[in-house]
N, C-alpha and C. Protein backbone atom coordinates (compact mmCIF):
# COMPACT_ATOMS: atom_id res chain seq x y z
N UNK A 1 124.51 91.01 92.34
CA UNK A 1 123.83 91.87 91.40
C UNK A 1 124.75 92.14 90.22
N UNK A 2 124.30 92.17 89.12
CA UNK A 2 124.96 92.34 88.18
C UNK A 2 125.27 93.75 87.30
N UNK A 3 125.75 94.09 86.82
CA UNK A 3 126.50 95.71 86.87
C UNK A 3 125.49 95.69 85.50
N UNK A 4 124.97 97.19 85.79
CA UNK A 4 124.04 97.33 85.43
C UNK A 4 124.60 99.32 84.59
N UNK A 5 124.53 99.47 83.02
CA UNK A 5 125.20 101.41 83.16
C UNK A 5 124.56 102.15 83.49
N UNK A 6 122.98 102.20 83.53
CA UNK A 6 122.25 103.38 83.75
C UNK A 6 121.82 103.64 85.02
N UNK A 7 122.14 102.43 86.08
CA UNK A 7 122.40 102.85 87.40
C UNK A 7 123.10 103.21 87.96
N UNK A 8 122.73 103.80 88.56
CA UNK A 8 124.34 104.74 89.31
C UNK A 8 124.36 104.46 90.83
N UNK A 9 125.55 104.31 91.45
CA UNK A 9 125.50 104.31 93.13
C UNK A 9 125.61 102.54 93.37
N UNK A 10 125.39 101.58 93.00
CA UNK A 10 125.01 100.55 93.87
C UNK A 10 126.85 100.02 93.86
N UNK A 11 126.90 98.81 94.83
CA UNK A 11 128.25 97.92 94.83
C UNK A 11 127.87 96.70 94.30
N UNK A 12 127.71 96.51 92.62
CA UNK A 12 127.83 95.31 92.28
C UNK A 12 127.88 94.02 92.87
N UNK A 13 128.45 94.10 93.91
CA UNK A 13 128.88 92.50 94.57
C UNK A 13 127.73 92.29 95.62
N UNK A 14 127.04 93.21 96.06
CA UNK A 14 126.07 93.06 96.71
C UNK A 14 124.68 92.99 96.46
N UNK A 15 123.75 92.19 97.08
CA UNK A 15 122.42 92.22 96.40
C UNK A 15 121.85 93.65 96.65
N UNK A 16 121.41 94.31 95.51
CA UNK A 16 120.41 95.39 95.72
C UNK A 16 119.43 95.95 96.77
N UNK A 17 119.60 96.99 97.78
CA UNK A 17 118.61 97.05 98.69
C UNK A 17 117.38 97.88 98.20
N UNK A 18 117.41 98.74 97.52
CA UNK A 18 117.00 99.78 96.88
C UNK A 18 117.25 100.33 95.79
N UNK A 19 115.93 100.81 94.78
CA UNK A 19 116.72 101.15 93.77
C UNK A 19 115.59 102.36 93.49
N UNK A 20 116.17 103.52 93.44
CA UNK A 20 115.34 104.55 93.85
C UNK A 20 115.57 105.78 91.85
N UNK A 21 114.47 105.18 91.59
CA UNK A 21 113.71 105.72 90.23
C UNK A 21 112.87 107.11 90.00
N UNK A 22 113.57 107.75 89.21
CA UNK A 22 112.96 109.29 88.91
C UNK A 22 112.41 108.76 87.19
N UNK A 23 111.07 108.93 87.23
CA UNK A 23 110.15 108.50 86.28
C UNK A 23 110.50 109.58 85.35
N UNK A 24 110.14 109.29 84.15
CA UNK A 24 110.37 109.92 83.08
C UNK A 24 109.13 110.49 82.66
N UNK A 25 109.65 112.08 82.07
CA UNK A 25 108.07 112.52 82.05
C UNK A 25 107.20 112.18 81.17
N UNK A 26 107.43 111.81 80.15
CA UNK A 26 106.93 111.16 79.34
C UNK A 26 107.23 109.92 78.93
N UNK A 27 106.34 109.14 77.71
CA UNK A 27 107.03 107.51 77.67
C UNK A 27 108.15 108.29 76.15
N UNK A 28 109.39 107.86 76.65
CA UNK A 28 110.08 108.38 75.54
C UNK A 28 109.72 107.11 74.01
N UNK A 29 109.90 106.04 74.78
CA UNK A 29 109.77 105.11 73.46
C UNK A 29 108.30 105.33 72.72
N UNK A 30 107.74 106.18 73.42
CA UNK A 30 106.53 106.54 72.04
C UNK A 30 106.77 107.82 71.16
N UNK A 31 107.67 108.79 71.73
CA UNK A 31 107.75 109.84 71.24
C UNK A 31 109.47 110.77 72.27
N UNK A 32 110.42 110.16 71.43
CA UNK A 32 111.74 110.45 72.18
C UNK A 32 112.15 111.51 72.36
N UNK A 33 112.88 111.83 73.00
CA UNK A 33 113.33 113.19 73.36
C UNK A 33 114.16 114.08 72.72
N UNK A 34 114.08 115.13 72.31
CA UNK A 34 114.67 116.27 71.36
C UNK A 34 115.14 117.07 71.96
N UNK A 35 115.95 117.18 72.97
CA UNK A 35 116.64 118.12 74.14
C UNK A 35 117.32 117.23 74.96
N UNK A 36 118.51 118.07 75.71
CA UNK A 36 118.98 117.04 76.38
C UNK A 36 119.12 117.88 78.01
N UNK A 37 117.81 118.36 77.93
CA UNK A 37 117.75 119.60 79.33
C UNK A 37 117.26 118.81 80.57
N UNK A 38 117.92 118.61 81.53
CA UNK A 38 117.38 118.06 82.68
C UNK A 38 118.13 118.58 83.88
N UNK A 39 117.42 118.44 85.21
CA UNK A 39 118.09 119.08 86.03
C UNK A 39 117.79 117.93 87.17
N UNK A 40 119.15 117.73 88.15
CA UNK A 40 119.29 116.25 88.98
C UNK A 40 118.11 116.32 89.87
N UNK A 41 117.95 115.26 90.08
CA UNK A 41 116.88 114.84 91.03
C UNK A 41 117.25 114.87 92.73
N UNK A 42 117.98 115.95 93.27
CA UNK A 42 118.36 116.21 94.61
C UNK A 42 117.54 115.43 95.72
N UNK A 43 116.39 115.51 95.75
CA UNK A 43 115.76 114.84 96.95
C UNK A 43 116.18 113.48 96.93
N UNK A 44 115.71 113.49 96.47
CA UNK A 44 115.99 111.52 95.60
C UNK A 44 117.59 110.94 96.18
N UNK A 45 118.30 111.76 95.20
CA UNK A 45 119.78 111.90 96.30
C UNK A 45 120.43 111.80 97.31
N UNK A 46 119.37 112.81 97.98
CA UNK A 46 120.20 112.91 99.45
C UNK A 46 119.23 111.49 100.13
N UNK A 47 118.04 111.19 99.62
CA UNK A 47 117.17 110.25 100.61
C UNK A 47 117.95 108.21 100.17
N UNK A 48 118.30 108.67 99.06
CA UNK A 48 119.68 107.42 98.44
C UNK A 48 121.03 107.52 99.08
N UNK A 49 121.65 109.05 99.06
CA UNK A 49 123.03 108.85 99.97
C UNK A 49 122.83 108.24 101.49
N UNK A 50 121.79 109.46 102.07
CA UNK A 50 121.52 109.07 103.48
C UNK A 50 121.21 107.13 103.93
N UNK A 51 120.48 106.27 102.88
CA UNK A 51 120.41 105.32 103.05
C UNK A 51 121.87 104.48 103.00
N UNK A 52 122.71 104.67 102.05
CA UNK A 52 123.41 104.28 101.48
C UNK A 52 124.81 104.60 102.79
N UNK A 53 124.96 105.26 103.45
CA UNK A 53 125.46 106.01 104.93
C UNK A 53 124.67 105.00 105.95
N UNK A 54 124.17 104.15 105.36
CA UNK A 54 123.08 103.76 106.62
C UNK A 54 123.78 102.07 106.67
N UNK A 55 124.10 101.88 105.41
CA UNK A 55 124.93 100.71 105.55
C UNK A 55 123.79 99.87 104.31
N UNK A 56 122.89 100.68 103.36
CA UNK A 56 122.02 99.47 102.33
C UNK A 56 122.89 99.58 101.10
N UNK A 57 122.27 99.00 100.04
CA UNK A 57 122.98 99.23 99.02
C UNK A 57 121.94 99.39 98.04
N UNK A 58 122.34 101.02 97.89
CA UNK A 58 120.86 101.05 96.90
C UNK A 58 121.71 102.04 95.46
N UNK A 59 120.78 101.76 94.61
CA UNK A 59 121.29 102.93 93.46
C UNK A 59 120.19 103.68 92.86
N UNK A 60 120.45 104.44 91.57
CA UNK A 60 119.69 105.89 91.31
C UNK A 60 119.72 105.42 89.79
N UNK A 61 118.12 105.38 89.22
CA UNK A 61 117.94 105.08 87.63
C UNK A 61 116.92 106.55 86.96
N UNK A 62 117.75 107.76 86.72
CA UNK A 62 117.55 108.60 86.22
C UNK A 62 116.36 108.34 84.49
N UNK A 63 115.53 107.57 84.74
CA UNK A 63 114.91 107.82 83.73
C UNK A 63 114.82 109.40 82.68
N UNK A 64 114.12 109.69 83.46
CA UNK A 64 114.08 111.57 82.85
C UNK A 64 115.38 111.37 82.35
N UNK A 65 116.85 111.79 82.74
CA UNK A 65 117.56 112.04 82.32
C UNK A 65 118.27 111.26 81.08
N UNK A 66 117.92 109.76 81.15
CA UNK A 66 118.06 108.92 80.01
C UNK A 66 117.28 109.05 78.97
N UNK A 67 116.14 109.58 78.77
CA UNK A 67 115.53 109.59 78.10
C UNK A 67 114.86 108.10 77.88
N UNK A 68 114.69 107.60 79.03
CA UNK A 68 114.21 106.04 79.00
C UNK A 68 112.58 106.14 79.10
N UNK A 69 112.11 105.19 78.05
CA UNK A 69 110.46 105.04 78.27
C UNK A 69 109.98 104.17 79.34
N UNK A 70 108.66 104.00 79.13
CA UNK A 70 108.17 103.23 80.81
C UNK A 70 108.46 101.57 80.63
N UNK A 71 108.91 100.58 79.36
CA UNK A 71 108.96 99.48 79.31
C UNK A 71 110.41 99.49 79.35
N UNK A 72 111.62 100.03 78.91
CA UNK A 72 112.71 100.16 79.06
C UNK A 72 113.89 100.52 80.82
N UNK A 73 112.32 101.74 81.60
CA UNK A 73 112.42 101.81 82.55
C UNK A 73 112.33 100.17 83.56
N UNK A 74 110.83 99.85 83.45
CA UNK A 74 110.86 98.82 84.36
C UNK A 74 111.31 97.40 84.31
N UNK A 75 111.77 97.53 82.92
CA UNK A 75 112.62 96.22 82.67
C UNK A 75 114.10 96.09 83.10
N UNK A 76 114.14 97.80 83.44
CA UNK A 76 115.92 98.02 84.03
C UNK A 76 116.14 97.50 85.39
N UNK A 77 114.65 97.79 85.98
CA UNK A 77 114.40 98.04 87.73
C UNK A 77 113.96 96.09 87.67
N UNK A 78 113.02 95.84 86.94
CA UNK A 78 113.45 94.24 86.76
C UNK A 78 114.75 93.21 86.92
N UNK A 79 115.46 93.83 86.00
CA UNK A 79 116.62 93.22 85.86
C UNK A 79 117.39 92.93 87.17
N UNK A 80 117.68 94.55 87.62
CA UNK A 80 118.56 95.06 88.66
C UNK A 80 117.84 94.13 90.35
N UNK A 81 116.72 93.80 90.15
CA UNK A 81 115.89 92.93 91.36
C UNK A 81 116.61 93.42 92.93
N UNK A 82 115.58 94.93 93.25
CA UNK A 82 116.24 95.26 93.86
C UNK A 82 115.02 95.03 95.19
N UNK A 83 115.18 94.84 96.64
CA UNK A 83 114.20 94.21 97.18
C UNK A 83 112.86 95.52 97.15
N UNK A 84 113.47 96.70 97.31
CA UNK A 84 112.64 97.57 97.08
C UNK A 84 113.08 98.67 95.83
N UNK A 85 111.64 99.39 95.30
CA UNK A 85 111.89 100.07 94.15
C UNK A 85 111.35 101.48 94.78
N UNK A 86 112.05 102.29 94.72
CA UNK A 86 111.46 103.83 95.40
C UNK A 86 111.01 104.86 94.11
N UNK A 87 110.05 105.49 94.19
CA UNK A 87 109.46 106.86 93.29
C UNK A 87 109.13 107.87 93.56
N UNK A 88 109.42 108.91 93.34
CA UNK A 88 108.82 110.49 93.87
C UNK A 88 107.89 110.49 92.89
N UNK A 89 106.73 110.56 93.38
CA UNK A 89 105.87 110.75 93.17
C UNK A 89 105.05 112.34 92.47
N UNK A 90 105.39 112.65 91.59
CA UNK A 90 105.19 114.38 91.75
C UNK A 90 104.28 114.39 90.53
N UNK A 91 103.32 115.67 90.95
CA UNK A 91 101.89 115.63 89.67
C UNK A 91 102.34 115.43 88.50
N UNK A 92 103.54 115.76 87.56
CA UNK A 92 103.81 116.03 86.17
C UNK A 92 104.50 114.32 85.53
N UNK A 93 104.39 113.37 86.77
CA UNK A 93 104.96 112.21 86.41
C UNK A 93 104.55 111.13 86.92
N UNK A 94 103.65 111.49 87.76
CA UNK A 94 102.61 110.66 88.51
C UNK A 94 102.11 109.24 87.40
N UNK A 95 101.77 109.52 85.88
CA UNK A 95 101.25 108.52 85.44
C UNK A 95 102.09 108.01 85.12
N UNK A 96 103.57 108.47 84.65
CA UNK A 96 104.13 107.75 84.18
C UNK A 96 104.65 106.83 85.07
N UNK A 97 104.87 106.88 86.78
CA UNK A 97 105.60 106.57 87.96
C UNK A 97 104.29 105.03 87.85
N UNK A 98 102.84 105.44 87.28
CA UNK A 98 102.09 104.42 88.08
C UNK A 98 101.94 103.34 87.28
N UNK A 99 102.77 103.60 85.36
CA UNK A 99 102.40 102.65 84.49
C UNK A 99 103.74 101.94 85.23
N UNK A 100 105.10 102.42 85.50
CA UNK A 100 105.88 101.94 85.59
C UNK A 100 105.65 100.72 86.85
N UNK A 101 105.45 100.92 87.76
CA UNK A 101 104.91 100.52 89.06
C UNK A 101 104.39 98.96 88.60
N UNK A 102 102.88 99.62 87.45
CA UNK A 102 102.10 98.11 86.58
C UNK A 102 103.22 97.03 86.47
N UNK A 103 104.15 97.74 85.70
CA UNK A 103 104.98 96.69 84.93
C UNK A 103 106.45 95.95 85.60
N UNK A 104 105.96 96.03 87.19
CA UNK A 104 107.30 95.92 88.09
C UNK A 104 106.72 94.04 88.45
N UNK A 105 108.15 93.47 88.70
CA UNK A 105 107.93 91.97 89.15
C UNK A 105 106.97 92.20 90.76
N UNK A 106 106.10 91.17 90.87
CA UNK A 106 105.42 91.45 91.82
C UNK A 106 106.54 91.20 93.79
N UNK A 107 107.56 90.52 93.11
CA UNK A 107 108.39 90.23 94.06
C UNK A 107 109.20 91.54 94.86
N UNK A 108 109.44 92.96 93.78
CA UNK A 108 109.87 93.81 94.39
C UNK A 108 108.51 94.62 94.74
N UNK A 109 109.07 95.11 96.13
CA UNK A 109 108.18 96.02 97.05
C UNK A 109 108.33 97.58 96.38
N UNK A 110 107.41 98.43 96.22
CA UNK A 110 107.17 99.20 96.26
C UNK A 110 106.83 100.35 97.48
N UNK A 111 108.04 101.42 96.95
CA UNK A 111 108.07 102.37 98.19
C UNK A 111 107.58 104.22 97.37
N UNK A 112 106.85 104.74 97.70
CA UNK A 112 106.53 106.13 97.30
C UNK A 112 106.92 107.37 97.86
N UNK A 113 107.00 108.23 97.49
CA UNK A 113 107.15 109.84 98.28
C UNK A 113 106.84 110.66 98.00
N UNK A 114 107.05 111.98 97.86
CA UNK A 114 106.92 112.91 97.23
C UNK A 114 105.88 114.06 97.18
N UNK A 115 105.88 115.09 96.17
CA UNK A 115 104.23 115.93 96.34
C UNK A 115 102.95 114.78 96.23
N UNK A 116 103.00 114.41 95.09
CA UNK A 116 101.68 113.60 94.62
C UNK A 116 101.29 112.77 95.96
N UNK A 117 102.33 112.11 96.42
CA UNK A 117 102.02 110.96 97.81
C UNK A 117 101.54 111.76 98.28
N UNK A 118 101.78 112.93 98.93
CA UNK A 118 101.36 113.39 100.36
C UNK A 118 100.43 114.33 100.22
N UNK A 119 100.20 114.76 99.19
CA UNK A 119 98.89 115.52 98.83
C UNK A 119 97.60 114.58 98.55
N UNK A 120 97.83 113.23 98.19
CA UNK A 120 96.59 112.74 97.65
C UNK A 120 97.06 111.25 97.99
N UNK A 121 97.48 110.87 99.20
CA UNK A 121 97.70 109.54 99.89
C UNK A 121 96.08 108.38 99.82
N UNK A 122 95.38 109.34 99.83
CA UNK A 122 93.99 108.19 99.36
C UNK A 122 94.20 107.67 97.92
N UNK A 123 93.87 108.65 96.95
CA UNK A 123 93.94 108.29 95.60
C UNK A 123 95.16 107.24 95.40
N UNK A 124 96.89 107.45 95.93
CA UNK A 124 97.91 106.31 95.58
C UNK A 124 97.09 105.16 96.17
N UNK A 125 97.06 105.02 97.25
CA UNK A 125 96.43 103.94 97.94
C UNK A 125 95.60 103.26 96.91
N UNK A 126 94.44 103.70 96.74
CA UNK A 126 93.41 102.99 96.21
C UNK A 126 93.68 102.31 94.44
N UNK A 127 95.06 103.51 94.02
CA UNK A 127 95.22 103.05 92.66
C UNK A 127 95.50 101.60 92.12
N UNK A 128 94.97 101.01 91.76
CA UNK A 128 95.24 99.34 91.24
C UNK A 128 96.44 99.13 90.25
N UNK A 129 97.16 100.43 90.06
CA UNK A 129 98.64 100.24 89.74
C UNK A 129 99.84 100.25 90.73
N UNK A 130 99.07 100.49 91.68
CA UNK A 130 99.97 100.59 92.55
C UNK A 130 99.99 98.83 93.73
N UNK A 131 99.51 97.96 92.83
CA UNK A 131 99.71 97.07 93.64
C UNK A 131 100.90 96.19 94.35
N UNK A 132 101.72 96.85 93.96
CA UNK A 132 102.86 96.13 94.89
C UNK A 132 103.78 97.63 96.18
N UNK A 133 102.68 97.99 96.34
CA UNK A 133 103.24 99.35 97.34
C UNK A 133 102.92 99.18 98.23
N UNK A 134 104.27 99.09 99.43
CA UNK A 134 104.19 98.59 100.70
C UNK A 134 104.74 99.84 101.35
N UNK A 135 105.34 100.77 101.27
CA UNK A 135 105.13 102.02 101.97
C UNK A 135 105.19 103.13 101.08
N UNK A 136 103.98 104.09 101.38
CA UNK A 136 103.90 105.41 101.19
C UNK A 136 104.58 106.18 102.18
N UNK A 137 105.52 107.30 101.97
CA UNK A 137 105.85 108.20 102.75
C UNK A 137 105.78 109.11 103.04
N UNK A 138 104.95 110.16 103.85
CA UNK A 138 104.72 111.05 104.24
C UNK A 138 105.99 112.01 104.89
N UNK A 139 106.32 113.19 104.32
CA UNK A 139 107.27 113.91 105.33
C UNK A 139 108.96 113.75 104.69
N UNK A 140 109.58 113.95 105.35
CA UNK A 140 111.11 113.71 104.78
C UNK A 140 111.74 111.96 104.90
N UNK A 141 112.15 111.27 103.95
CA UNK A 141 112.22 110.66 103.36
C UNK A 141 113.86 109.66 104.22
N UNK A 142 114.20 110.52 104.42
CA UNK A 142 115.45 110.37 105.11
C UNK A 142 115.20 110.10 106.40
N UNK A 143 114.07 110.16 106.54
CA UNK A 143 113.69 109.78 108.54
C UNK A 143 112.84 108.65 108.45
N UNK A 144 112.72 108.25 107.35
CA UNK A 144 112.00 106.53 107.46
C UNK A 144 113.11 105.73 107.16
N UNK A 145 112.58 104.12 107.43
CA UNK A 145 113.24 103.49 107.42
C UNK A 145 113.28 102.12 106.35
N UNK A 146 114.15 101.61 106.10
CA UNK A 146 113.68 100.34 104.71
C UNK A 146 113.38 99.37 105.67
């Protein structure tokens, strides 16, 4: 894998197991960001360390916090060709999580979590952006498995 700056966490020398993406709330490349207020994505974290303790090799692409839009986003998670791409799923980023999702190589698997997943597991399911999603996760995040 090739070293990549706006990811954080992975070991270069190894192929990517995971690459676990906090969507940006908006598409910045239509309308960029004028603040630089964000606060870390903890769940996300501990469900990336705990893997990462587990012996995978996954890393963390802070969209929100980059101020990265949704074509900049999934061309990062492209690049990086990680076998799976993870998203928290949460109401205020939900669309942006599902354009991103659209625009993912069909080769990486798609993994979900979060409020939005587990409140409305029919609606992800059925969404036709979500076609490369091979597990939804229900519950704590850290007790499933890749």
């Amino acid at each position: 894998m090739q070293e990549l700056p706006l990811i954080s966490g992975p070991d270069p020398a190894r192929e990517l197991d995971a690459l676990f993406v906090n969507a940006p709330l908006r598409d910045y490349e239509q309308r960029p960001r004028t603040n630089d207020y964000t606060l870390p994505v903890l769940g996300m974290a501990y469900i990336a360390t705990y893997a990462q303790q587990a012996g995978f090799n996954v890393g963390i692409i802070d969209a929100e916090a980059h101020g990265l839009g949704i074509a900049a986003t999934a061309k990062l998670v492209n690049t990086a060709r990680p076998r799976w791409a993870a998203m928290n799923l949460l109401a205020p980023t939900y669309e942006m999580s599902a354009r991103i999702a659209t625009a993912l190589d069909p080769g990486i698997a798609l993994m979900v979590g979060g409020h939005h997943a587990k409140a409305m597991p029919d609606r992800v399911l059925a969404d036709p952006r979500m076609a490369n999603l091979r597990a939804l996760v229900l519950g704590e995040g850290e007790l499933r498995r890749v």
